[in-house]
Each structure stands twice: as structure tokens, then as C-alpha cells.
PDB file of N, CA and C in Angstrom:
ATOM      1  N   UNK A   1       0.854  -1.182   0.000  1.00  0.00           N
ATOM      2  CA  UNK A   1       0.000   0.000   0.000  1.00  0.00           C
ATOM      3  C   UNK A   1       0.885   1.225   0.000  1.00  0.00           C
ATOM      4  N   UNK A   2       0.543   1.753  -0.587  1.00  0.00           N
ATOM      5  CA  UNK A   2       1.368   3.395  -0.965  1.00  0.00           C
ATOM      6  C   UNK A   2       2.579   3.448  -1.659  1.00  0.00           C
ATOM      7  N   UNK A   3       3.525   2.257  -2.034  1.00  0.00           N
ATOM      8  CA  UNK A   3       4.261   1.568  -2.869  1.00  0.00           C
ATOM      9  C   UNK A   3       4.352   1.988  -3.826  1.00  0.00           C
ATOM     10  N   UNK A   4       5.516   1.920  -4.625  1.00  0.00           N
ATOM     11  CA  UNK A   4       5.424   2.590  -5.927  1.00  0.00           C
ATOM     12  C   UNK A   4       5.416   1.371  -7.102  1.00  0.00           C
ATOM     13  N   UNK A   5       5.890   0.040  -6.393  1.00  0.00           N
ATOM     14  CA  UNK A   5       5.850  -1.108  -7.341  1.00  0.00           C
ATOM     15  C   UNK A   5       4.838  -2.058  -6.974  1.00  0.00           C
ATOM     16  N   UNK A   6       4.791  -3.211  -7.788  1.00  0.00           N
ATOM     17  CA  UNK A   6       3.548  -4.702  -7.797  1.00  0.00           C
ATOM     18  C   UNK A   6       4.317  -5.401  -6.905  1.00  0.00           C
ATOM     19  N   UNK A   7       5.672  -5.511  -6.352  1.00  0.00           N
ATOM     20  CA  UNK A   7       6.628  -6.423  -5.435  1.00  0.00           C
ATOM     21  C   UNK A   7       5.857  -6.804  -3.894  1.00  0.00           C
ATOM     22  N   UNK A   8       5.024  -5.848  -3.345  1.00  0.00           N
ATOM     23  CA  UNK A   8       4.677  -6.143  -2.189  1.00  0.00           C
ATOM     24  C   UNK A   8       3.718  -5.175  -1.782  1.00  0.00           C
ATOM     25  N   UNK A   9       3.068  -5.674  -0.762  1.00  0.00           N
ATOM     26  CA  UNK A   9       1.751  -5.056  -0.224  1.00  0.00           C
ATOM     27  C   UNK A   9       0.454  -5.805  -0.179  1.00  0.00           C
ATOM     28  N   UNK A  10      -0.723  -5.184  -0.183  1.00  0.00           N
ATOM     29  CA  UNK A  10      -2.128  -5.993   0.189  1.00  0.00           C
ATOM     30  C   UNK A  10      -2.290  -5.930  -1.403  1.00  0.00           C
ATOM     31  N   UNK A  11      -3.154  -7.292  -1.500  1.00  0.00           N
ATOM     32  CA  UNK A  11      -3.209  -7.465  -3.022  1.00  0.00           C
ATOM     33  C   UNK A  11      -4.750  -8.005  -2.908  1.00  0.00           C
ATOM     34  N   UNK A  12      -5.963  -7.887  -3.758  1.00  0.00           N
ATOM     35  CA  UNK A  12      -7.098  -8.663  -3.512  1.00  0.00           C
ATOM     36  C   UNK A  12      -7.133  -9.827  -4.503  1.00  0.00           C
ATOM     37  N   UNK A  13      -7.322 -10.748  -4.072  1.00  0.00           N
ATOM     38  CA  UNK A  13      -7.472 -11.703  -5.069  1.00  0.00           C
ATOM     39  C   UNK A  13      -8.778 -12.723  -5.268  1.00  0.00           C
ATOM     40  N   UNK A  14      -9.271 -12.833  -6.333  1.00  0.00           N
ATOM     41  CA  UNK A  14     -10.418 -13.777  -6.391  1.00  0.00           C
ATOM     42  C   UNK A  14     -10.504 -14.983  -7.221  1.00  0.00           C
ATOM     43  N   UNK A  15     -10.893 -15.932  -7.432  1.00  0.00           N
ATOM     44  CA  UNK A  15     -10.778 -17.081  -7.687  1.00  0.00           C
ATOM     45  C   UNK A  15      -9.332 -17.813  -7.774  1.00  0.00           C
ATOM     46  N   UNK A  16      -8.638 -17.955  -6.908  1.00  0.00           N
ATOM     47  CA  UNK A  16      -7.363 -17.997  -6.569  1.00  0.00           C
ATOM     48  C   UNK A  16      -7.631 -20.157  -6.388  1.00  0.00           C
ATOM     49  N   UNK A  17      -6.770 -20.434  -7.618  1.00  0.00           N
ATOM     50  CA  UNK A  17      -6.089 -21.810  -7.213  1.00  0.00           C
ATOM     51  C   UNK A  17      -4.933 -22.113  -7.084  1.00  0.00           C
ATOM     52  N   UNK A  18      -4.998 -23.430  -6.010  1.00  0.00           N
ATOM     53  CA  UNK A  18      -3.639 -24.012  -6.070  1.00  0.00           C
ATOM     54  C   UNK A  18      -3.221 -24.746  -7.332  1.00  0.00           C
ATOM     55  N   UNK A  19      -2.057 -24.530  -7.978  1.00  0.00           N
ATOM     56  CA  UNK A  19      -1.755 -25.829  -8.661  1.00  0.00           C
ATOM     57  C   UNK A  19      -0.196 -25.955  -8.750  1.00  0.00           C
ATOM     58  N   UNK A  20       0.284 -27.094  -8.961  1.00  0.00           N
ATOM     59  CA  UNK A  20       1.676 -27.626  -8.235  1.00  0.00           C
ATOM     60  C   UNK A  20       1.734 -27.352  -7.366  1.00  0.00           C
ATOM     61  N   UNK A  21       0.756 -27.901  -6.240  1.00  0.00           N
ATOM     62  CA  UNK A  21       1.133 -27.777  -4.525  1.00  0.00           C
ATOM     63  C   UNK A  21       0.722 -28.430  -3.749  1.00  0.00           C
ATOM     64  N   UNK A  22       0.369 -30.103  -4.367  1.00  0.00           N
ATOM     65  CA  UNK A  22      -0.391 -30.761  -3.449  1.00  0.00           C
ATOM     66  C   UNK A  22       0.811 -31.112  -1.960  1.00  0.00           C
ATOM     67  N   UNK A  23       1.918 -31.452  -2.611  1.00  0.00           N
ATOM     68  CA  UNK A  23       2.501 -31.627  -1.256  1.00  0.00           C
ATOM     69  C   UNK A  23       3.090 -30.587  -0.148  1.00  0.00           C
ATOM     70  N   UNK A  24       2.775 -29.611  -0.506  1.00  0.00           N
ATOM     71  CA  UNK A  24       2.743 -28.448  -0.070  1.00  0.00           C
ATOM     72  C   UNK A  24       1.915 -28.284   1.006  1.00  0.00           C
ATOM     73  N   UNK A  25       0.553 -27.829   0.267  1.00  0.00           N
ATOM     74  CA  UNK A  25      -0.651 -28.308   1.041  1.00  0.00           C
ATOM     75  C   UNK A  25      -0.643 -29.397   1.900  1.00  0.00           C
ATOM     76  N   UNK A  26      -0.519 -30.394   1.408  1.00  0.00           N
ATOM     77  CA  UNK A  26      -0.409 -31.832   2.337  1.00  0.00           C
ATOM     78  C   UNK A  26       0.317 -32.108   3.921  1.00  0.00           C
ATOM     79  N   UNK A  27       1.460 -30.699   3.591  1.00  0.00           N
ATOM     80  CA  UNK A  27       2.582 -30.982   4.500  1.00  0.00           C
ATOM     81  C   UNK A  27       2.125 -30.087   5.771  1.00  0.00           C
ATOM     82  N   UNK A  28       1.530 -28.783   5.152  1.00  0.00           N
ATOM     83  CA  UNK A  28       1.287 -27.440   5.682  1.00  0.00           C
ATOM     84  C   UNK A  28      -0.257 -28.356   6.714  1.00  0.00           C
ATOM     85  N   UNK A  29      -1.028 -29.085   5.842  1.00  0.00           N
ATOM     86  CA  UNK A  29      -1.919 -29.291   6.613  1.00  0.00           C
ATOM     87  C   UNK A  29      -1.708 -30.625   7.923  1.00  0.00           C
ATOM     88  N   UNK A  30      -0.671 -31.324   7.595  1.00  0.00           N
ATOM     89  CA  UNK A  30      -0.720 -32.130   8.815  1.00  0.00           C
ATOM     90  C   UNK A  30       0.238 -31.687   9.446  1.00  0.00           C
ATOM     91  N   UNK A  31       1.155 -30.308   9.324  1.00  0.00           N
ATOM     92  CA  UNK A  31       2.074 -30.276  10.165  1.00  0.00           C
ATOM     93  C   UNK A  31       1.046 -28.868  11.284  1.00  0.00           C
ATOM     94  N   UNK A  32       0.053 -28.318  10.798  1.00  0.00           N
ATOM     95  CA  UNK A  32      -1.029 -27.685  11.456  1.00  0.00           C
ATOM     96  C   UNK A  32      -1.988 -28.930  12.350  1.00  0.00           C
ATOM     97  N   UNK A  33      -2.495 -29.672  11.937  1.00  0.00           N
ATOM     98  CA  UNK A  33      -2.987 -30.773  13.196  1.00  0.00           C
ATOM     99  C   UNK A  33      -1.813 -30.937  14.167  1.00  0.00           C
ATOM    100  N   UNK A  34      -0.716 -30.812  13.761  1.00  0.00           N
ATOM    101  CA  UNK A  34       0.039 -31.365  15.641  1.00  0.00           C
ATOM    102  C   UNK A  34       0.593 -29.900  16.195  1.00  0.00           C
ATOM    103  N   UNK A  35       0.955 -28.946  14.818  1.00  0.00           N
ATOM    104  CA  UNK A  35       1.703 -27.713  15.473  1.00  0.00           C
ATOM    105  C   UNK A  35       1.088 -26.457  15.006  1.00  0.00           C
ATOM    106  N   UNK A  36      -0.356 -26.546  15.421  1.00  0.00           N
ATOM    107  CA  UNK A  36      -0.941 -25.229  14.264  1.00  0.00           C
ATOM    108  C   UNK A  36      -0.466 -23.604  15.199  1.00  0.00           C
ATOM    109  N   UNK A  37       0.226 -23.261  16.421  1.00  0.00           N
ATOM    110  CA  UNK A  37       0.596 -22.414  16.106  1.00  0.00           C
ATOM    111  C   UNK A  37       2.093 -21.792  15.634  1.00  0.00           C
ATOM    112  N   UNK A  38       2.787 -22.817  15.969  1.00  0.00           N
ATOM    113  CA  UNK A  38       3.956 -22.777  14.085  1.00  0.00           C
ATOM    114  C   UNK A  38       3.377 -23.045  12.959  1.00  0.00           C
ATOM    115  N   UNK A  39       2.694 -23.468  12.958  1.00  0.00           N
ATOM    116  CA  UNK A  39       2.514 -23.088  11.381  1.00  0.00           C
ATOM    117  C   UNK A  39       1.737 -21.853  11.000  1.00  0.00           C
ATOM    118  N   UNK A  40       1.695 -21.159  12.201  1.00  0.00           N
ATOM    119  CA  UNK A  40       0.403 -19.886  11.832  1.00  0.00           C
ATOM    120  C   UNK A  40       1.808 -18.506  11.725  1.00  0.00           C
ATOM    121  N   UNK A  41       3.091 -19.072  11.942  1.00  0.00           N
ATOM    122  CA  UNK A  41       4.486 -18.009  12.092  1.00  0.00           C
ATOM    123  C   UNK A  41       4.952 -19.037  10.428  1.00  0.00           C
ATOM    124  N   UNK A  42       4.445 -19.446  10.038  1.00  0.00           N
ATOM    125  CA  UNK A  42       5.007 -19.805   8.903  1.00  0.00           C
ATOM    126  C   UNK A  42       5.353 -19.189   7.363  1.00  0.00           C
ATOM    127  N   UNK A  43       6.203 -19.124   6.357  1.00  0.00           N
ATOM    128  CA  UNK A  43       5.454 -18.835   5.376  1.00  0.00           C
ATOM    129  C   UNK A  43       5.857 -19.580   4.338  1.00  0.00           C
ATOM    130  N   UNK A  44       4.956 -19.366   2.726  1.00  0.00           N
ATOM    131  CA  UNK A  44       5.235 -20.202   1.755  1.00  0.00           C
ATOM    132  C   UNK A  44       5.531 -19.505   0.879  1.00  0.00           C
ATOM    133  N   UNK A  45       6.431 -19.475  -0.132  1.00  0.00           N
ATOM    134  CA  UNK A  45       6.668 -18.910  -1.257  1.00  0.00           C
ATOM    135  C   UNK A  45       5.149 -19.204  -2.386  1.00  0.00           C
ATOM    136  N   UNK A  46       5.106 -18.314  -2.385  1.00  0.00           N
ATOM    137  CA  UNK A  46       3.224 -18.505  -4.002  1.00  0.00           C
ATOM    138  C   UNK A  46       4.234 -17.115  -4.920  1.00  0.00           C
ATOM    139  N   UNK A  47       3.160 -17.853  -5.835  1.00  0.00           N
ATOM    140  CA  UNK A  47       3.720 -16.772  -7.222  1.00  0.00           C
ATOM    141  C   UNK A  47       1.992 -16.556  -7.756  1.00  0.00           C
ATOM    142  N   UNK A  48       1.585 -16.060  -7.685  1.00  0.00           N
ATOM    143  CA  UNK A  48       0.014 -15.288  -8.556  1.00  0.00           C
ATOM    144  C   UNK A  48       0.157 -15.087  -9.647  1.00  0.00           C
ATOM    145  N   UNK A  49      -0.635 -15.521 -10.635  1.00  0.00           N
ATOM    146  CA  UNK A  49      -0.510 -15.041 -12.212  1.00  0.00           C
ATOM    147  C   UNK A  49      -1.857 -14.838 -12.513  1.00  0.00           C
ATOM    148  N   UNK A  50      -1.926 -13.797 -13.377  1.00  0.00           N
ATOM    149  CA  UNK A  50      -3.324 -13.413 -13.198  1.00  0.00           C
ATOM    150  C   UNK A  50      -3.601 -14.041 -14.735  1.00  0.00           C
ATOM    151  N   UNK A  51      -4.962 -14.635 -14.891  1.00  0.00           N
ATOM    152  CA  UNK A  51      -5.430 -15.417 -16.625  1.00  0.00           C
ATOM    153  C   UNK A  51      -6.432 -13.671 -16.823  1.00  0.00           C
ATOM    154  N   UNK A  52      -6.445 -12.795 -16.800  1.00  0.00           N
ATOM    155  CA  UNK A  52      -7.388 -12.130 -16.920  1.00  0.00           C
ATOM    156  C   UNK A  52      -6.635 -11.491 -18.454  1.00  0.00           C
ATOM    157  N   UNK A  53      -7.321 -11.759 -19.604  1.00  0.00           N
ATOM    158  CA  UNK A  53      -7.047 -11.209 -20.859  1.00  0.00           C
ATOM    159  C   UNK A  53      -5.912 -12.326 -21.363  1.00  0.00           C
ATOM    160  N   UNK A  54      -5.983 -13.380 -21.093  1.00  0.00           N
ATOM    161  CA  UNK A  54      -5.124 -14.473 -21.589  1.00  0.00           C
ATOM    162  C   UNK A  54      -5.506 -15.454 -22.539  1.00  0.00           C
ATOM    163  N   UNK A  55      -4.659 -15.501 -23.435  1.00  0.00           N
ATOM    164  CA  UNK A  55      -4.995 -16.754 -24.633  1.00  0.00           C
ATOM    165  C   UNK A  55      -6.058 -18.009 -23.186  1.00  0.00           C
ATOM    166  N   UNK A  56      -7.178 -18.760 -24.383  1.00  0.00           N
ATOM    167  CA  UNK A  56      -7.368 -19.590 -23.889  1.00  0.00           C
ATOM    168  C   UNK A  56      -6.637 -20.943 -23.068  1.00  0.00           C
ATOM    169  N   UNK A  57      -5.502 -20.987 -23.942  1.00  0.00           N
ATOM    170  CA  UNK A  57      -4.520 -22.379 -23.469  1.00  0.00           C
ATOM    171  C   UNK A  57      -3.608 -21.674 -22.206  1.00  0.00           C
ATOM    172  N   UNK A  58      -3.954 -20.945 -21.675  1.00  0.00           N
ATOM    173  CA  UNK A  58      -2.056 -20.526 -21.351  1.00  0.00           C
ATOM    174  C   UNK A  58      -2.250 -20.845 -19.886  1.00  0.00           C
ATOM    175  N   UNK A  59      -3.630 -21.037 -19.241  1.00  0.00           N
ATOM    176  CA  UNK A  59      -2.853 -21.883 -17.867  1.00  0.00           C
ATOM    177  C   UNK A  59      -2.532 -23.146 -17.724  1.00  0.00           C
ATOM    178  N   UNK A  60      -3.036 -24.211 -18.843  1.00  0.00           N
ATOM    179  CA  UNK A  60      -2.250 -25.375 -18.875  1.00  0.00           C
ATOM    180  C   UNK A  60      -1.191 -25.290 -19.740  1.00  0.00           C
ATOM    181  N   UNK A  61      -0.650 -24.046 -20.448  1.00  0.00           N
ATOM    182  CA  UNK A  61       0.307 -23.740 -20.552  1.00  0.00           C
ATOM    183  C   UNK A  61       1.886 -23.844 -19.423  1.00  0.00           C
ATOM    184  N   UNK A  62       1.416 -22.697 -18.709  1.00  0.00           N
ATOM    185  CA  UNK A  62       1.778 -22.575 -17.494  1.00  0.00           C
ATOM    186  C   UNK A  62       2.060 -23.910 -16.570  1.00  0.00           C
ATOM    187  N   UNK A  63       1.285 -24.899 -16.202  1.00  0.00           N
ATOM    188  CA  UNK A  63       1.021 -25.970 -15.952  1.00  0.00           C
ATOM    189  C   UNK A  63       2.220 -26.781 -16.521  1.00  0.00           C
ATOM    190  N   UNK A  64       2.180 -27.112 -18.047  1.00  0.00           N
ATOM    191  CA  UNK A  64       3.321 -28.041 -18.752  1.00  0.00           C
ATOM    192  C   UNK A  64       4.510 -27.348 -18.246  1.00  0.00           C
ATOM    193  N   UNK A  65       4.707 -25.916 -18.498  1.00  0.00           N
ATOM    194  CA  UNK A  65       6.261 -25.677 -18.532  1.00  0.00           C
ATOM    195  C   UNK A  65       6.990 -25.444 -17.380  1.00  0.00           C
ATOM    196  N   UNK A  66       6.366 -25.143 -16.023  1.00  0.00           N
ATOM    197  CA  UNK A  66       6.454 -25.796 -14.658  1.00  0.00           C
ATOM    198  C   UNK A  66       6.477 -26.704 -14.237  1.00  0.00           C
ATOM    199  N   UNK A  67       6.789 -28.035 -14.861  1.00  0.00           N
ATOM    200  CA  UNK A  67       6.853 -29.098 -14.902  1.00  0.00           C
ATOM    201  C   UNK A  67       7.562 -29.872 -15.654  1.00  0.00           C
ATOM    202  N   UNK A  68       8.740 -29.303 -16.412  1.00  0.00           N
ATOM    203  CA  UNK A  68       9.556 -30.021 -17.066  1.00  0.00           C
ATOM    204  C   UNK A  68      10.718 -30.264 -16.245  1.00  0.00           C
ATOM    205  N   UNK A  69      10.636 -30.358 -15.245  1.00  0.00           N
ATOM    206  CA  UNK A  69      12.193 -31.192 -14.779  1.00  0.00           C
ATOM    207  C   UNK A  69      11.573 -32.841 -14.206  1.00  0.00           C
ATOM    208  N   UNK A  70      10.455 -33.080 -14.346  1.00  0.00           N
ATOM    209  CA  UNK A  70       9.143 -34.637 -14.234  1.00  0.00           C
ATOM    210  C   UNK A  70       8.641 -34.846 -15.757  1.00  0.00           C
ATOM    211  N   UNK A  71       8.425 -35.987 -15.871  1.00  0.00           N
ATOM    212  CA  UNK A  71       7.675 -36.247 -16.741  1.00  0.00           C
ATOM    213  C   UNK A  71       6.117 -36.348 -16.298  1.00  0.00           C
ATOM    214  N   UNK A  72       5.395 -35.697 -17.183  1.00  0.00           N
ATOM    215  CA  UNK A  72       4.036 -34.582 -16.926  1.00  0.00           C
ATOM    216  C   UNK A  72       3.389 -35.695 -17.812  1.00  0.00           C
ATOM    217  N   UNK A  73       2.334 -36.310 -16.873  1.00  0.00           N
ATOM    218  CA  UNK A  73       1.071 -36.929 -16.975  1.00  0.00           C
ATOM    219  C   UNK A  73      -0.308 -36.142 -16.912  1.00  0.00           C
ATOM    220  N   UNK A  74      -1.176 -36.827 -17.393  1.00  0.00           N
ATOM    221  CA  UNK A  74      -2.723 -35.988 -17.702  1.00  0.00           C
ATOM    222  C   UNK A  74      -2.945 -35.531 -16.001  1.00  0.00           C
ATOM    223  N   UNK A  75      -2.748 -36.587 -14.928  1.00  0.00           N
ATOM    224  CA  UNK A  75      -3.023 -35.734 -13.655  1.00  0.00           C
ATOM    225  C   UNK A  75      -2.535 -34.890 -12.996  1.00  0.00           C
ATOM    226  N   UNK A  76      -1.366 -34.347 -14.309  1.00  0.00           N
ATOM    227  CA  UNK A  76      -1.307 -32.693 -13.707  1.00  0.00           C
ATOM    228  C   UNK A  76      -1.967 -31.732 -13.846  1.00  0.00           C
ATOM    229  N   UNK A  77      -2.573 -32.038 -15.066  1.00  0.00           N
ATOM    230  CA  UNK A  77      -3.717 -31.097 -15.089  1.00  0.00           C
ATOM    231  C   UNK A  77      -5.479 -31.033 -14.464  1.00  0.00           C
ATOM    232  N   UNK A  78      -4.687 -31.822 -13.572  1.00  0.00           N
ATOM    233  CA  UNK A  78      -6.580 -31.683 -13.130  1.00  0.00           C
ATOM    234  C   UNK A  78      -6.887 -30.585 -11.954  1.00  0.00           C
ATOM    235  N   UNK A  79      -6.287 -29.872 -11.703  1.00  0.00           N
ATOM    236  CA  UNK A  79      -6.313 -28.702 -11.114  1.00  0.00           C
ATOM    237  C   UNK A  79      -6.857 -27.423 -11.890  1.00  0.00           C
ATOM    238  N   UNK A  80      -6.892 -27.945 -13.242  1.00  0.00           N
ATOM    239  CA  UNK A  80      -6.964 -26.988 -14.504  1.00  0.00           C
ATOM    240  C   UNK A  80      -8.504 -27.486 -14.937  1.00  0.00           C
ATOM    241  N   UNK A  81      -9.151 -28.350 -14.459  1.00  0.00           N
ATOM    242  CA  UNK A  81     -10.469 -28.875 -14.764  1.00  0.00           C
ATOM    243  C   UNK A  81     -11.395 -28.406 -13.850  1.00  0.00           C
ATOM    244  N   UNK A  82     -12.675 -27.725 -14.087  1.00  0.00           N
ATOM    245  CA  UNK A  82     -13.178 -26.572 -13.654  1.00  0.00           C
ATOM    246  C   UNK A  82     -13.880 -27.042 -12.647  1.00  0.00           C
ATOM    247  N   UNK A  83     -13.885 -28.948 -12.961  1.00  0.00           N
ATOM    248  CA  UNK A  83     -15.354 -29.381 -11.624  1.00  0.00           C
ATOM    249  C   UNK A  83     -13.722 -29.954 -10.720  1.00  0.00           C
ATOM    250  N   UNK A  84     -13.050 -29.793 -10.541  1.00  0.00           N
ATOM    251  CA  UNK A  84     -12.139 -30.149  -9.412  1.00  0.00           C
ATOM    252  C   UNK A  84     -12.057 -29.238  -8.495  1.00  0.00           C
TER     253      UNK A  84
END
């Protein structure tokens, strides 16, 4: 707030998904059942990309090319499938 750059501050965000983060999530959430107030001093690196005015393909775009150091199966993209 009052910032002169996009680097930091309050940001609003809406329809916000995870994707490449199940073990992330996974870890964050059972290490909160035994230690939820360390994990409430915690933080995670996220990167936000906004699809607003974007070619149709480009978040499973995004998706494939974040994923080339694995070989990338169809269930990476199911984070990208709208009833998930």
C-alpha cells in the first residue's frame, strides 16, 4: 500500500487456485494438526498469475512448462479442470 511497485503489499485476489502444490498443502496441513501455532508463524513462497485477458490455453500452458524437470502426466492437469 502506498508503494510505488507490484513487489509487495495488500493485493485482492479472487478465484485464486492451487496448482503444483499438493505436497505443499499436504505438508502445511498435517504439520497444522500437531503444530498449528507454528505453522500460523510460517510462510510459503506462491507466485500469482493473473489469466485475466489471456490466450485460452495458457494456464495449462503454465502448468506443462512448470513441470519439465518430471515427466508430466494428464493428472497434472486436473487442477486446470473446472469441476475439481
Amino acid at each position: 500500500m502506498g508503494g510505488s511497485g507490484r513487489d509487495t503489499g495488500i493485493f485482492e485476489c479472487n478465484d485464486v487456485k492451487i496448482v503444483n502444490g499438493a505436497q505443499t498443502v499436504g505438508s502445511i496441513a498435517r504439520a497444522y494438526q500437531n503444530f498449528p501455532e507454528q505453522v500460523e508463524k510460517a510462510r510459503v513462497h506462491v507466485r500469482f498469475i493473473s489469466l485475466e485477458n489471456c490466450p485460452e490455453e495458457f494456464a495449462t500452458e503454465i502448468t506443462r512448462f512448470n513441470n519439465t524437470q518430471n515427466r508430466i502426466d494428464r493428472r497434472e492437469f486436473v487442477a486446470l479442470d473446472p469441476e475439481q
